[in-house]
PDB file of N, CA and C in Angstrom:
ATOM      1  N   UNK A   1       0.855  -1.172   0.000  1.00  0.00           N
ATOM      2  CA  UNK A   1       0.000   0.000   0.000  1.00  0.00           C
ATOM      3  C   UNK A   1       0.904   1.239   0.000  1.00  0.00           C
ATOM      4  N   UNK A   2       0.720   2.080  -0.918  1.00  0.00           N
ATOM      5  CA  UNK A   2       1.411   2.960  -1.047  1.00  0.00           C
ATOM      6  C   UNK A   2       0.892   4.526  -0.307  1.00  0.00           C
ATOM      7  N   UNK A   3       1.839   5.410   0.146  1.00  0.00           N
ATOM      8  CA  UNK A   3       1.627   6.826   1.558  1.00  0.00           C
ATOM      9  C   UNK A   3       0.528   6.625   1.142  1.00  0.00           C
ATOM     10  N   UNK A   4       0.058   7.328  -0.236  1.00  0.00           N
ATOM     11  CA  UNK A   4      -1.136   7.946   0.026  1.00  0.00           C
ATOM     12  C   UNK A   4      -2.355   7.255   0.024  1.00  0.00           C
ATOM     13  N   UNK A   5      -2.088   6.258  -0.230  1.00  0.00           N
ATOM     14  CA  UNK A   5      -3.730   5.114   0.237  1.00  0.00           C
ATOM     15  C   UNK A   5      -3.564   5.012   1.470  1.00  0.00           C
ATOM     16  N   UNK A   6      -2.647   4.521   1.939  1.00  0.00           N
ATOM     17  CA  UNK A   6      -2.210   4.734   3.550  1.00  0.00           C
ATOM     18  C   UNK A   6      -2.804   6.036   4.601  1.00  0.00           C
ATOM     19  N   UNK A   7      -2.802   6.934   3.784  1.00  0.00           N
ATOM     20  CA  UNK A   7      -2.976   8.333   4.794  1.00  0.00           C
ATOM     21  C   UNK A   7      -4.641   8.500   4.164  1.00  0.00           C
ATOM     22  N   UNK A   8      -5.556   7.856   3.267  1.00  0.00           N
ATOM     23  CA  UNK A   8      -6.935   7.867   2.977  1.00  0.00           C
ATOM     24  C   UNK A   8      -7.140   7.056   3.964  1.00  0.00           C
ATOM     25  N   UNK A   9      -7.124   5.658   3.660  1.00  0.00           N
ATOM     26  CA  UNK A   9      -7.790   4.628   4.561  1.00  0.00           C
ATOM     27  C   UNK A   9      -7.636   5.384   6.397  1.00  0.00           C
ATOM     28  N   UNK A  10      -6.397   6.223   6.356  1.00  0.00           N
ATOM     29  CA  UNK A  10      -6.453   6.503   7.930  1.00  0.00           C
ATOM     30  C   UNK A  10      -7.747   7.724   8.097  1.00  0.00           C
ATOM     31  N   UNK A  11      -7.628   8.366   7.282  1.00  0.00           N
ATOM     32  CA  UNK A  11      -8.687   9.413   7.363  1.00  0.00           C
ATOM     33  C   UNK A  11      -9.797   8.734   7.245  1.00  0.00           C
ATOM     34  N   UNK A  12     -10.026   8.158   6.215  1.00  0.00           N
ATOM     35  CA  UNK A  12     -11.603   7.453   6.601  1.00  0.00           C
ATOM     36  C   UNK A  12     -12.022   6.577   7.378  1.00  0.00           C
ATOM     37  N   UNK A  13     -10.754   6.056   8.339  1.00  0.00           N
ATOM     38  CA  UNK A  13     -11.053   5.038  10.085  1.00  0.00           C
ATOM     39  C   UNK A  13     -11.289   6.553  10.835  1.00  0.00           C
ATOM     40  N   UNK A  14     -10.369   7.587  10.823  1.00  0.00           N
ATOM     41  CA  UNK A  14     -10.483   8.580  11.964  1.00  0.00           C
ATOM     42  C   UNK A  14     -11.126   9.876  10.830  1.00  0.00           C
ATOM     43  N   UNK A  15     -12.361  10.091  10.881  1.00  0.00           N
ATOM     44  CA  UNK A  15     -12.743  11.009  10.248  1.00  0.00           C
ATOM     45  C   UNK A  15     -12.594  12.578  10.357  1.00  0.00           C
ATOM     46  N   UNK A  16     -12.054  12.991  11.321  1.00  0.00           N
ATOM     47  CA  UNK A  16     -12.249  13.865  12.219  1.00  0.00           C
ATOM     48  C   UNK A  16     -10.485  14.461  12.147  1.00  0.00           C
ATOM     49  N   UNK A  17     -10.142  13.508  11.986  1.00  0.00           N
ATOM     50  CA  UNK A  17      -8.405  13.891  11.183  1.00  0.00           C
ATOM     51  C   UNK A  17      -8.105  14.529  10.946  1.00  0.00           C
ATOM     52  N   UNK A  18      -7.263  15.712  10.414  1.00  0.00           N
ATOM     53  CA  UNK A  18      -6.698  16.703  10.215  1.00  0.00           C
ATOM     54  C   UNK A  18      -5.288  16.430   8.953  1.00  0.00           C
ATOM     55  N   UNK A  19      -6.333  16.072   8.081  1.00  0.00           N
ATOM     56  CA  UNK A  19      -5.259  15.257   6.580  1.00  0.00           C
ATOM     57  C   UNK A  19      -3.616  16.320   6.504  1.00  0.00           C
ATOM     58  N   UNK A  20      -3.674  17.567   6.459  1.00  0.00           N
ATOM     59  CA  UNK A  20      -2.199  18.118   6.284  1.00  0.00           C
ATOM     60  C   UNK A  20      -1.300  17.143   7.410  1.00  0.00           C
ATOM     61  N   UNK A  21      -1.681  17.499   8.509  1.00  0.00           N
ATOM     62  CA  UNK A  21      -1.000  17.074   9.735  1.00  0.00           C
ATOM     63  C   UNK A  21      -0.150  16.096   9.376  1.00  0.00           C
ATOM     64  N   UNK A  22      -1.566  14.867   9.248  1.00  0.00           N
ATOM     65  CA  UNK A  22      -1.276  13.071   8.666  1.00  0.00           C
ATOM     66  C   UNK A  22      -0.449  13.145   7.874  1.00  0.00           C
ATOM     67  N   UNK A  23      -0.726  13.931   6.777  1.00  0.00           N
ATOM     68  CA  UNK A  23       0.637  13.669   5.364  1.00  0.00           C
ATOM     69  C   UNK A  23       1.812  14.499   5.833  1.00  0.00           C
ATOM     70  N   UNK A  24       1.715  15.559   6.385  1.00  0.00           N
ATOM     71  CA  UNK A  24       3.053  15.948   6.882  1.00  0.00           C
ATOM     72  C   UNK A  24       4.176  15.103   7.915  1.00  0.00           C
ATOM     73  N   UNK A  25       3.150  14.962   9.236  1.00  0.00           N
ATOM     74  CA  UNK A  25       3.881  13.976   9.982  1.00  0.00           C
ATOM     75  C   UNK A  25       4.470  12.996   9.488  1.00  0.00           C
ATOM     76  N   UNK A  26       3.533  11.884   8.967  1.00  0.00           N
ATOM     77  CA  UNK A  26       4.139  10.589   8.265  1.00  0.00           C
ATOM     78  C   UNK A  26       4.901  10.398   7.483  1.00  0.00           C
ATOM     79  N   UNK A  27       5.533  11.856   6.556  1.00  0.00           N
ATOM     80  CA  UNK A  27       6.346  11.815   5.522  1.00  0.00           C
ATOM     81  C   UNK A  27       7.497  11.990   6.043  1.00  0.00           C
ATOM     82  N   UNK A  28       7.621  12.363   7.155  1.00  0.00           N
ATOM     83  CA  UNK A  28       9.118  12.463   7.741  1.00  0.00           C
ATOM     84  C   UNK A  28       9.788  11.399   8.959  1.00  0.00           C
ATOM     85  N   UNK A  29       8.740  10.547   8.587  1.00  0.00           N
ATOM     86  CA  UNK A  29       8.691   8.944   9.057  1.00  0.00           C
ATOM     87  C   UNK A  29       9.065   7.899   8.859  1.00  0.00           C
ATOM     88  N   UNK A  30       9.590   6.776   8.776  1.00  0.00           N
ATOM     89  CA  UNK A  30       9.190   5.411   8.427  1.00  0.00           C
ATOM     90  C   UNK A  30       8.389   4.336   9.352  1.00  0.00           C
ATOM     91  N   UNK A  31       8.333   5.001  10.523  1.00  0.00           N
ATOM     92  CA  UNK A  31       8.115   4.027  11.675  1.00  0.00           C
ATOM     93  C   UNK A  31       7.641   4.629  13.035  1.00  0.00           C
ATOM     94  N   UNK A  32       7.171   4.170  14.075  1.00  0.00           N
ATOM     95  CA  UNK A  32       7.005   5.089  15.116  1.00  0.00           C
ATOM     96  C   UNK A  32       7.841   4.203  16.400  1.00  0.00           C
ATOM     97  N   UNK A  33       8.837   5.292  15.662  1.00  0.00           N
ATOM     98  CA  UNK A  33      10.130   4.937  16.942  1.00  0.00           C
ATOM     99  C   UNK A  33      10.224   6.106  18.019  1.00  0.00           C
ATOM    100  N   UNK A  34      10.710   5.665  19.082  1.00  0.00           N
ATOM    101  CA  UNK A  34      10.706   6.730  20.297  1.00  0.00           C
ATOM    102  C   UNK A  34      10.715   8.284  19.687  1.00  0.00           C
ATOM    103  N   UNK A  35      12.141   8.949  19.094  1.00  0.00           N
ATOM    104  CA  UNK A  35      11.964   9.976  18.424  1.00  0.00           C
ATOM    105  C   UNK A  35      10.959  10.255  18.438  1.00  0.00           C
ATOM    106  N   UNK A  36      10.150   9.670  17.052  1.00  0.00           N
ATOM    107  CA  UNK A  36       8.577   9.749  16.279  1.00  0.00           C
ATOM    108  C   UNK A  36       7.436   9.881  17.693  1.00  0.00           C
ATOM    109  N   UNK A  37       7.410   9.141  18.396  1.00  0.00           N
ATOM    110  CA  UNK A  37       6.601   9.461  19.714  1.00  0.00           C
ATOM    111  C   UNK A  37       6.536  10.354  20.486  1.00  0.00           C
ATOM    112  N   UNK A  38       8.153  11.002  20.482  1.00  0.00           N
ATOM    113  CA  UNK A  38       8.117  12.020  21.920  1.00  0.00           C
ATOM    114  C   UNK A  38       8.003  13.374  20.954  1.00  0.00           C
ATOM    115  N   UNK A  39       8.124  13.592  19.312  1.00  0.00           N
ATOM    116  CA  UNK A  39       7.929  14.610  18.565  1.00  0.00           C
ATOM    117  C   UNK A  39       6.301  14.558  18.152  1.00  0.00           C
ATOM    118  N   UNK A  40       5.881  13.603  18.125  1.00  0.00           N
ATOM    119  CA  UNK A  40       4.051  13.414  18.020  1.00  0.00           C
ATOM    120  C   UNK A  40       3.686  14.034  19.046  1.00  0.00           C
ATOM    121  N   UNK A  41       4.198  13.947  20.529  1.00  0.00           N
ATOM    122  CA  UNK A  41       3.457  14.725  21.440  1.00  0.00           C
ATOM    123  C   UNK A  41       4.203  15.902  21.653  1.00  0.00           C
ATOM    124  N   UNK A  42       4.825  16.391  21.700  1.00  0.00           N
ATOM    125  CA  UNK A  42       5.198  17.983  21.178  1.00  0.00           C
ATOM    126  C   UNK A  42       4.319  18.834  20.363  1.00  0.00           C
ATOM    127  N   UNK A  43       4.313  18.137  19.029  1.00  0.00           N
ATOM    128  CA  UNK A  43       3.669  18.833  18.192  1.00  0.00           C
ATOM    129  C   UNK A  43       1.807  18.521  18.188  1.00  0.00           C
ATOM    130  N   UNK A  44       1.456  17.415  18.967  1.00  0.00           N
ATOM    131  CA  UNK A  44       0.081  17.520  19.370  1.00  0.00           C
ATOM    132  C   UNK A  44      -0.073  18.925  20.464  1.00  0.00           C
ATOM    133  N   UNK A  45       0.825  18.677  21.570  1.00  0.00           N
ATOM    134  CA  UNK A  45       0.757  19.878  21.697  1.00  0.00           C
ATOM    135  C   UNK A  45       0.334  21.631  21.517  1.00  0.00           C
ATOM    136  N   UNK A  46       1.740  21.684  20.800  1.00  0.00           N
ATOM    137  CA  UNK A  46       2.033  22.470  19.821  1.00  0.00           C
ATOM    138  C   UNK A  46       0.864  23.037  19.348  1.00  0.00           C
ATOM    139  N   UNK A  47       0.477  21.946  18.286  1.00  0.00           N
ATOM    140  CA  UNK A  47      -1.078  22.548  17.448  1.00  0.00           C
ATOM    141  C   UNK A  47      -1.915  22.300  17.830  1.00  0.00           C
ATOM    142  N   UNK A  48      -2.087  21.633  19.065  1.00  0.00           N
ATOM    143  CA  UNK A  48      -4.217  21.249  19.495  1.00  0.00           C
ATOM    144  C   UNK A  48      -4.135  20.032  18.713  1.00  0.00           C
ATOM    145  N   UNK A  49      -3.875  19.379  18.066  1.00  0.00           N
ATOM    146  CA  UNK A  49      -4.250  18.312  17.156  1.00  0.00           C
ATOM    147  C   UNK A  49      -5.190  17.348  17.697  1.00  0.00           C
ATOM    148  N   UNK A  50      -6.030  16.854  17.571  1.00  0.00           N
ATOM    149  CA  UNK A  50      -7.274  16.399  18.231  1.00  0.00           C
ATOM    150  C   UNK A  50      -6.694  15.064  18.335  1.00  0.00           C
ATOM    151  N   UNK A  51      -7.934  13.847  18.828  1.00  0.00           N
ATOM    152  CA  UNK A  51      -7.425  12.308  18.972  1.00  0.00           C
ATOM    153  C   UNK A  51      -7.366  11.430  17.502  1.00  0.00           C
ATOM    154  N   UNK A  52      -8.118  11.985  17.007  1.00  0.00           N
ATOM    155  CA  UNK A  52      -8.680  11.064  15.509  1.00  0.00           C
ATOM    156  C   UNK A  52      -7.045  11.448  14.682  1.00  0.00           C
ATOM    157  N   UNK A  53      -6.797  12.179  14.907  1.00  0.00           N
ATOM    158  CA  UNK A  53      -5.497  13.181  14.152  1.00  0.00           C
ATOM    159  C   UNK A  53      -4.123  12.523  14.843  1.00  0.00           C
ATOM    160  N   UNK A  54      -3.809  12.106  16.014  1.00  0.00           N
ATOM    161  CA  UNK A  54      -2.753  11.180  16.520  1.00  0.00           C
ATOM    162  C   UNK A  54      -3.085   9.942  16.234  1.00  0.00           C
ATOM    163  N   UNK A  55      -4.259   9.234  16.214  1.00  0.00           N
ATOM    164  CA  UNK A  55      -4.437   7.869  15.827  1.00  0.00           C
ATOM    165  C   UNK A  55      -4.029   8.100  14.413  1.00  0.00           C
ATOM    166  N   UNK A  56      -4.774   8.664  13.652  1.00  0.00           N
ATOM    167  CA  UNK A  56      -4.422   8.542  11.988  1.00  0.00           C
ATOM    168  C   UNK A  56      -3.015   8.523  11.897  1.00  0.00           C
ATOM    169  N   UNK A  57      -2.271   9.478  12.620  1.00  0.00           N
ATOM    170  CA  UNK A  57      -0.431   9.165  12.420  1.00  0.00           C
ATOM    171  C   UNK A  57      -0.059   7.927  12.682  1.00  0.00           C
ATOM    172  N   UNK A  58      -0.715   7.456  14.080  1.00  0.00           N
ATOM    173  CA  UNK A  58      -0.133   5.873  14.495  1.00  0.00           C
ATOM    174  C   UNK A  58      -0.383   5.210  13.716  1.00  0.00           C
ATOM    175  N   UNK A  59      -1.404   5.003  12.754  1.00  0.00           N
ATOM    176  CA  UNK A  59      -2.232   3.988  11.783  1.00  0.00           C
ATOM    177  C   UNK A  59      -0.891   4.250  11.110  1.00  0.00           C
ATOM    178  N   UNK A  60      -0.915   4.888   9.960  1.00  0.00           N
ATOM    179  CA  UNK A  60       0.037   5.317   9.006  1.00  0.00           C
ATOM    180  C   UNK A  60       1.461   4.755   9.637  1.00  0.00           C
ATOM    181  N   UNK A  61       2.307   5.353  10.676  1.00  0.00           N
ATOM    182  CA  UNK A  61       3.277   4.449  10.722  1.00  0.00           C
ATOM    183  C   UNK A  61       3.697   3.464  11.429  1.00  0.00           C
ATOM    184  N   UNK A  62       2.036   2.715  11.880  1.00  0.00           N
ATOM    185  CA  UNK A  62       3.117   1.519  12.674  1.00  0.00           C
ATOM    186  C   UNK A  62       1.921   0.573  11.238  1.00  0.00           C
ATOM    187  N   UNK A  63       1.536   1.472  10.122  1.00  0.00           N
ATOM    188  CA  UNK A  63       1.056   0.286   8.620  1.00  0.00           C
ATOM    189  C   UNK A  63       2.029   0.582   7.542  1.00  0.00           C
ATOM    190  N   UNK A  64       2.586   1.334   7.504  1.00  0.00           N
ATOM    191  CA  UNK A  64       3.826   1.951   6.026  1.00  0.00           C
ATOM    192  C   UNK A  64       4.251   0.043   5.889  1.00  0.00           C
ATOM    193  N   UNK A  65       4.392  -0.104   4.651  1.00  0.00           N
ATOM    194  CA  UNK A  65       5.151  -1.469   4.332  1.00  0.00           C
ATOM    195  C   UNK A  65       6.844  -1.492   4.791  1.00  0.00           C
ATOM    196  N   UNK A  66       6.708  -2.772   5.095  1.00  0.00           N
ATOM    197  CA  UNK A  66       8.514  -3.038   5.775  1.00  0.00           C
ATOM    198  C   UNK A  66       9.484  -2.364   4.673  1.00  0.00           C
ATOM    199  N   UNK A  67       9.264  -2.808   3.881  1.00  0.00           N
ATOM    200  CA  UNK A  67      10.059  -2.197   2.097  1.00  0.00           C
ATOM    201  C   UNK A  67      11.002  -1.148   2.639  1.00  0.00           C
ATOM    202  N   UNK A  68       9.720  -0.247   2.694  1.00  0.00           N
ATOM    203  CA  UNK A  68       9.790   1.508   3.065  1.00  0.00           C
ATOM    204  C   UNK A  68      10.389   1.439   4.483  1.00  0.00           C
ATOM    205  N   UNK A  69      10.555   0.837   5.320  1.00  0.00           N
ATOM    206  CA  UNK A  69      11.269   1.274   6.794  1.00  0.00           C
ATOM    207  C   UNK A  69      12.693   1.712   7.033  1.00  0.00           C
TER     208      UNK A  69
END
């Protein structure tokens, strides 16, 4: 499955999502390694980012194909 079916299917499990966020976050990703965790909550922070909008990131990178890691 390639990002951007990846970052649809997450938006349409978490509707409520905040799609820039999703495609921004996840593109500077492969995985959700510590880094990726303790900068997800910073920047939830940061911007207010709601719950549907941190799940959609987790979806996206703990689903990106191994290939891509």
């Amino acid at each position: 499955m390639n990002a951007s079916l990846l970052v649809t299917t997450a938006i349409s499990k978490f509707p409520m999502a905040k799609r820039i966020a999703v495609e921004n976050f996840t593109s500077g990703y492969d995985y959700l390694n510590m880094e990726a965790s303790m900068n997800l909550s910073a920047d939830t922070a940061c911007y207010k980012w709601n719950v549907h909008t941190v799940k959609a990131i987790k979806y996206v990178l703990n689903n990106k194909p191994k290939n891509t890691r």
